[in-house]
N, C-alpha and C. Protein backbone atom coordinates (compact mmCIF):
# COMPACT_ATOMS: atom_id res chain seq x y z
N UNK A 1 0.85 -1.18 0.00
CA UNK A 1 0.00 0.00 0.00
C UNK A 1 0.89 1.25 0.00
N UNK A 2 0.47 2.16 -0.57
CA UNK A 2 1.37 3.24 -0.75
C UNK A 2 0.52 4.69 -0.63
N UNK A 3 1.36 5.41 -0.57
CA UNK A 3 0.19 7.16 -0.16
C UNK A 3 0.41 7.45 -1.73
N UNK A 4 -0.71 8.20 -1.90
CA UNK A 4 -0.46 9.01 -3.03
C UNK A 4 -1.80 10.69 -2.60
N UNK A 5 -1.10 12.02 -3.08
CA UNK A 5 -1.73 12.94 -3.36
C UNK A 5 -2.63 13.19 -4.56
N UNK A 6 -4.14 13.31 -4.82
CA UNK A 6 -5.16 13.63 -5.76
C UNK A 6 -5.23 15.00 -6.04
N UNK A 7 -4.10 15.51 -6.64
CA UNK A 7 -4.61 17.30 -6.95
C UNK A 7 -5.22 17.78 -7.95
N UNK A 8 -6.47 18.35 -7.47
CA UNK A 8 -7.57 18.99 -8.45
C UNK A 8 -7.29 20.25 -8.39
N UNK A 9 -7.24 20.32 -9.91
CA UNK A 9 -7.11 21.76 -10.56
C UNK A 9 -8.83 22.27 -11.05
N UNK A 10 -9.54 23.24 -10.02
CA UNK A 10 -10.49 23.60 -10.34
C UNK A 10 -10.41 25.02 -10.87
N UNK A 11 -12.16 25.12 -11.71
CA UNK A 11 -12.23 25.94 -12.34
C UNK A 11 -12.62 27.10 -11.45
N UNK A 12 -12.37 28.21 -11.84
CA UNK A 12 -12.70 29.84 -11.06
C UNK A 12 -13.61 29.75 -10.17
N UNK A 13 -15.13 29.47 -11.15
CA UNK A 13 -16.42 29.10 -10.57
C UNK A 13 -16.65 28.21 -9.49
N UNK A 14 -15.52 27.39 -9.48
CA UNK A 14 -16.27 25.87 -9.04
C UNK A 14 -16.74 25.77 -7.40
N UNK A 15 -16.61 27.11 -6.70
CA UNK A 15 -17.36 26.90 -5.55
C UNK A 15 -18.68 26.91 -5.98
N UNK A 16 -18.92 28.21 -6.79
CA UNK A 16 -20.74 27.53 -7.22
C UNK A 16 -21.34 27.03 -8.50
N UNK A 17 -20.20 26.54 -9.24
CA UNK A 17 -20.78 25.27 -10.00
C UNK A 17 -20.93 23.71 -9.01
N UNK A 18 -20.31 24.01 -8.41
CA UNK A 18 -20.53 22.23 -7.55
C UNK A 18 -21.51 21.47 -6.92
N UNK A 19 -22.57 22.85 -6.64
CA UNK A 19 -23.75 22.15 -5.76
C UNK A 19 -24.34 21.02 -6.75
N UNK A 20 -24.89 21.24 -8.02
CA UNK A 20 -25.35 20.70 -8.86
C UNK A 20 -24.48 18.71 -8.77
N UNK A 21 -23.38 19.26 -8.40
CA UNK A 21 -22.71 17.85 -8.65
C UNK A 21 -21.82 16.89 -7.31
N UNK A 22 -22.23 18.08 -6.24
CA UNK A 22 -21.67 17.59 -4.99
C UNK A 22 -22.06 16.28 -4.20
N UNK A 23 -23.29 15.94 -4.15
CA UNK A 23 -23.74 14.75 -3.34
C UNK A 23 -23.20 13.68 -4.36
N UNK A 24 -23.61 13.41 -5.47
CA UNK A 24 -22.71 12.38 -6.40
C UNK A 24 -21.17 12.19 -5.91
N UNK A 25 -20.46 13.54 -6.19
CA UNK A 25 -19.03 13.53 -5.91
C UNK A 25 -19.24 12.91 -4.19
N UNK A 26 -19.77 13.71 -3.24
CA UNK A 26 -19.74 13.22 -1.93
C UNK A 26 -19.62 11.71 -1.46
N UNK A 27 -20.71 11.30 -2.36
CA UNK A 27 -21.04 9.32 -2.56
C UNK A 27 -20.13 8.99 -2.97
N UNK A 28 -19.34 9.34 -4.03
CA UNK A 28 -17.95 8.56 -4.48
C UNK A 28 -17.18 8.32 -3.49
N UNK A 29 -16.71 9.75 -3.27
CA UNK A 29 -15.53 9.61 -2.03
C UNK A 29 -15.98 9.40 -0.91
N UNK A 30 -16.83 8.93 -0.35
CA UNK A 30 -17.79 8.15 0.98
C UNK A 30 -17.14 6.65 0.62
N UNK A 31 -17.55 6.38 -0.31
CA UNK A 31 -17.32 4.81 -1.14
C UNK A 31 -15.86 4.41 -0.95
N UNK A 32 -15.17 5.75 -1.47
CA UNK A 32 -13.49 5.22 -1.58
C UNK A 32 -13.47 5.27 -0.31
N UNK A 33 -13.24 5.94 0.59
CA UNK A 33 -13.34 6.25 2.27
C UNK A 33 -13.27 4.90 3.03
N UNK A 34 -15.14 4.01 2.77
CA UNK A 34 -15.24 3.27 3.41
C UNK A 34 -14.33 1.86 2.98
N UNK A 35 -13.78 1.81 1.99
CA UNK A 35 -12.86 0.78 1.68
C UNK A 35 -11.71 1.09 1.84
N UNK A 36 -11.56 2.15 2.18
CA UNK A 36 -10.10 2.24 3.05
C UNK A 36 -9.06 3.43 2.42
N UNK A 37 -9.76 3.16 1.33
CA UNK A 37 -8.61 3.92 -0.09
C UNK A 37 -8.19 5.47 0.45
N UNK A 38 -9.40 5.97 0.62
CA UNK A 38 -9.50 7.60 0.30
C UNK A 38 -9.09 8.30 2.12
N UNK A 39 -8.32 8.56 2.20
CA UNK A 39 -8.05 9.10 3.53
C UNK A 39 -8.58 10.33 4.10
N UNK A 40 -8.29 11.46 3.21
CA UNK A 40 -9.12 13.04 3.75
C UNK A 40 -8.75 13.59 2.06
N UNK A 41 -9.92 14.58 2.09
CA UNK A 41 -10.03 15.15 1.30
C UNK A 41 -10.99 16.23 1.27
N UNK A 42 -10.60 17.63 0.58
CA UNK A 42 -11.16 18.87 0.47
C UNK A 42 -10.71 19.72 -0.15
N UNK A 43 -11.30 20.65 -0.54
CA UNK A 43 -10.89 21.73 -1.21
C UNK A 43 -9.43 22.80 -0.52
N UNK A 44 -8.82 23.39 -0.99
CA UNK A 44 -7.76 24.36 -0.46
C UNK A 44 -8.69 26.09 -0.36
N UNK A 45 -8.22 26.81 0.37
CA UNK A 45 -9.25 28.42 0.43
C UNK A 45 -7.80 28.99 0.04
N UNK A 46 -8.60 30.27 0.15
CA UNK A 46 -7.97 31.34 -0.07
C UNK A 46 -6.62 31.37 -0.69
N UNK A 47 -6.53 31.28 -2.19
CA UNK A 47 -7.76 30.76 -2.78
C UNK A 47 -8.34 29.53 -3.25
N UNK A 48 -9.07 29.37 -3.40
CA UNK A 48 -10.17 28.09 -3.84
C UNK A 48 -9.73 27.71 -5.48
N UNK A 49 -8.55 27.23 -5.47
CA UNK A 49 -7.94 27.22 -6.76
C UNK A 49 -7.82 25.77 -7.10
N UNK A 50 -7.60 24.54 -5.62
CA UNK A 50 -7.59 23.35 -5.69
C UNK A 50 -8.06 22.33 -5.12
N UNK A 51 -8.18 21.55 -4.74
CA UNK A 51 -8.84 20.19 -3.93
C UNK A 51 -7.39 19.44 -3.77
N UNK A 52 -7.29 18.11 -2.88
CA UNK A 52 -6.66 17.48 -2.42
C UNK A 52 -6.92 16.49 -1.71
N UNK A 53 -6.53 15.54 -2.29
CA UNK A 53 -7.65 13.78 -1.84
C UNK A 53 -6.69 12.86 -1.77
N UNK A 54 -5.82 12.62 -0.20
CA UNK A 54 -5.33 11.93 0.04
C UNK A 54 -5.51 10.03 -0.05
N UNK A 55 -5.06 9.62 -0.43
CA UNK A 55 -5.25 8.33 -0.66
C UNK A 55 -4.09 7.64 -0.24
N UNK A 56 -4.44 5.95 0.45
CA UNK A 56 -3.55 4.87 0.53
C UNK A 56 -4.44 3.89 0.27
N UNK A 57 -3.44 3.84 -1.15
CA UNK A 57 -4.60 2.06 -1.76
C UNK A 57 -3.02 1.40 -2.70
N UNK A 58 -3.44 0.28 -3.44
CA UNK A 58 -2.67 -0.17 -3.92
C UNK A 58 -1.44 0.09 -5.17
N UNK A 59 -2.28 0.69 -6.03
CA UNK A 59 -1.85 1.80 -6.75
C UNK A 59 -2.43 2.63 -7.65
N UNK A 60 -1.93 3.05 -8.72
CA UNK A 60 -3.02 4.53 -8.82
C UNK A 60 -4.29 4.16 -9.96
N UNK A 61 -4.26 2.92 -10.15
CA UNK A 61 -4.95 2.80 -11.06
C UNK A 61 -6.62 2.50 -9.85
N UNK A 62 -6.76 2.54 -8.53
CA UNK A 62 -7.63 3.07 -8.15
C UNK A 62 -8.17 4.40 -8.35
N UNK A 63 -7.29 5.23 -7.84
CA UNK A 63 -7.14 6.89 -8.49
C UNK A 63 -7.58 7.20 -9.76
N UNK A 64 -7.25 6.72 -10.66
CA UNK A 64 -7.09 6.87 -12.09
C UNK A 64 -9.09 6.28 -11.99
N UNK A 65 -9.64 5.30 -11.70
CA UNK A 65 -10.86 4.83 -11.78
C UNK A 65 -11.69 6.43 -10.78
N UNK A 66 -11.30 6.69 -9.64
CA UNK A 66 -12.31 7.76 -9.07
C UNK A 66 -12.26 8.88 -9.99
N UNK A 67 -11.36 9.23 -10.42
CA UNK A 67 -11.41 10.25 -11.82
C UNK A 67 -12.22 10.10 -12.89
N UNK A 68 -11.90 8.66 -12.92
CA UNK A 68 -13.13 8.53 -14.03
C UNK A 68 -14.56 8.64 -14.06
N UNK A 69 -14.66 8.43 -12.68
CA UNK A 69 -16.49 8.23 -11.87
C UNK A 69 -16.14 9.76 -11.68
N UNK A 70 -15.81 10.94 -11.11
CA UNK A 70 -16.42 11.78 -10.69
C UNK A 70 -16.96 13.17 -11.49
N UNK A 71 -18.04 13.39 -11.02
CA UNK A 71 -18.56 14.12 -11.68
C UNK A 71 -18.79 15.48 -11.68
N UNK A 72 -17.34 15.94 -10.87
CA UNK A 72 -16.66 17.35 -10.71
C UNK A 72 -16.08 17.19 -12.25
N UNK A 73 -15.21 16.05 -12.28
CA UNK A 73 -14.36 15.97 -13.75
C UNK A 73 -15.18 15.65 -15.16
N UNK A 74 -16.07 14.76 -14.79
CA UNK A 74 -17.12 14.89 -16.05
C UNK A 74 -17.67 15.94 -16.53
N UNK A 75 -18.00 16.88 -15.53
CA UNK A 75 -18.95 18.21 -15.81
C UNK A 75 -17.73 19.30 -16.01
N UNK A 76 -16.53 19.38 -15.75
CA UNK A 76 -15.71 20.67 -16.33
C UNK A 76 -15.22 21.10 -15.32
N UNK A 77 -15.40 20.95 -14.27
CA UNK A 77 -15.09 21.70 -12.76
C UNK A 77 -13.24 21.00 -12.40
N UNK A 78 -13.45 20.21 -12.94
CA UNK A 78 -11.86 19.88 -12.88
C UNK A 78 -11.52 19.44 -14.15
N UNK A 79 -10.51 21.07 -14.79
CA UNK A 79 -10.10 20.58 -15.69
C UNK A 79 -8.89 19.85 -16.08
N UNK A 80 -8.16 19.68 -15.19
CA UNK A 80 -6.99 19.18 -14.81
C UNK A 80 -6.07 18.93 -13.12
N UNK A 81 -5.67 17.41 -13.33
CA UNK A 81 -5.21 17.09 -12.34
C UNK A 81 -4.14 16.33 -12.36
N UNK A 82 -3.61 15.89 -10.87
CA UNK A 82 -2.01 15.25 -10.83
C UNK A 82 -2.62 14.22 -10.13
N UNK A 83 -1.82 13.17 -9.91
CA UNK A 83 -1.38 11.96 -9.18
C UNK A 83 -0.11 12.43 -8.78
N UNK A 84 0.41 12.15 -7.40
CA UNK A 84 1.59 12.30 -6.71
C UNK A 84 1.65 11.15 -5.77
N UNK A 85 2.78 10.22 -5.97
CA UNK A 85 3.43 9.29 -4.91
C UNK A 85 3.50 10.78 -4.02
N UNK A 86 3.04 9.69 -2.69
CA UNK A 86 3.78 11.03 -1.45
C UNK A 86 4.73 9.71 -0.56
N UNK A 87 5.95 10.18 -0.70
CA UNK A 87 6.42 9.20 0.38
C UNK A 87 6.32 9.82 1.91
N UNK A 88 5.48 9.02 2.75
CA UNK A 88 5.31 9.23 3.88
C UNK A 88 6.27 9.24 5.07
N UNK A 89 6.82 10.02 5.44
CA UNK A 89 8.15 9.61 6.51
C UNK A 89 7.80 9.35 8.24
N UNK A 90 6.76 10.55 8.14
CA UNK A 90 6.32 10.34 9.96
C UNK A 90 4.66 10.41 9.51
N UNK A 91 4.24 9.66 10.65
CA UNK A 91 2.62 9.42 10.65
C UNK A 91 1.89 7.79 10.45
């Protein structure tokens, strides 16, 4: 099992484009959560430029599948994102 960082590159709007698509997105990452995968995750403020969805699962081709289900990224609200190994040292 390994850590990896989920960085979402959102759009300007996307504090209020999201309602429309938040409980979907919410259910996803509830889902990854309860199987262990998805560790914490939320948006960054001031400014509201990114998200960040810690994960420890096997490897990224879990990641690579919640991208595909979510429907921040289907609808435009994330138009671009990273996968990052994080090597974990303390914690």
């Amino acid at each position: 099992m390994k850590y990896y960082l989920l960085i979402y590159h959102v759009v300007e709007d996307y504090i209020e484009r999201r309602a429309t698509f938040r409980e979907e997105h919410l259910r996803l990452a509830g889902e990854a959560f309860k199987r262990g995968d998805l560790i914490l995750g939320g948006a960054l403020t001031e400014p509201t430029d990114k998200a960040v969805l810690i994960f420890h699962c096997r490897d990224r081709a879990v990641i690579e599948e919640f991208i595909r289900q979510d429907p921040y990224v289907l609808n435009g609200l994330v138009p671009k994102w990273e996968i990052r190994d994080w090597n974990v040292v303390i914690g």
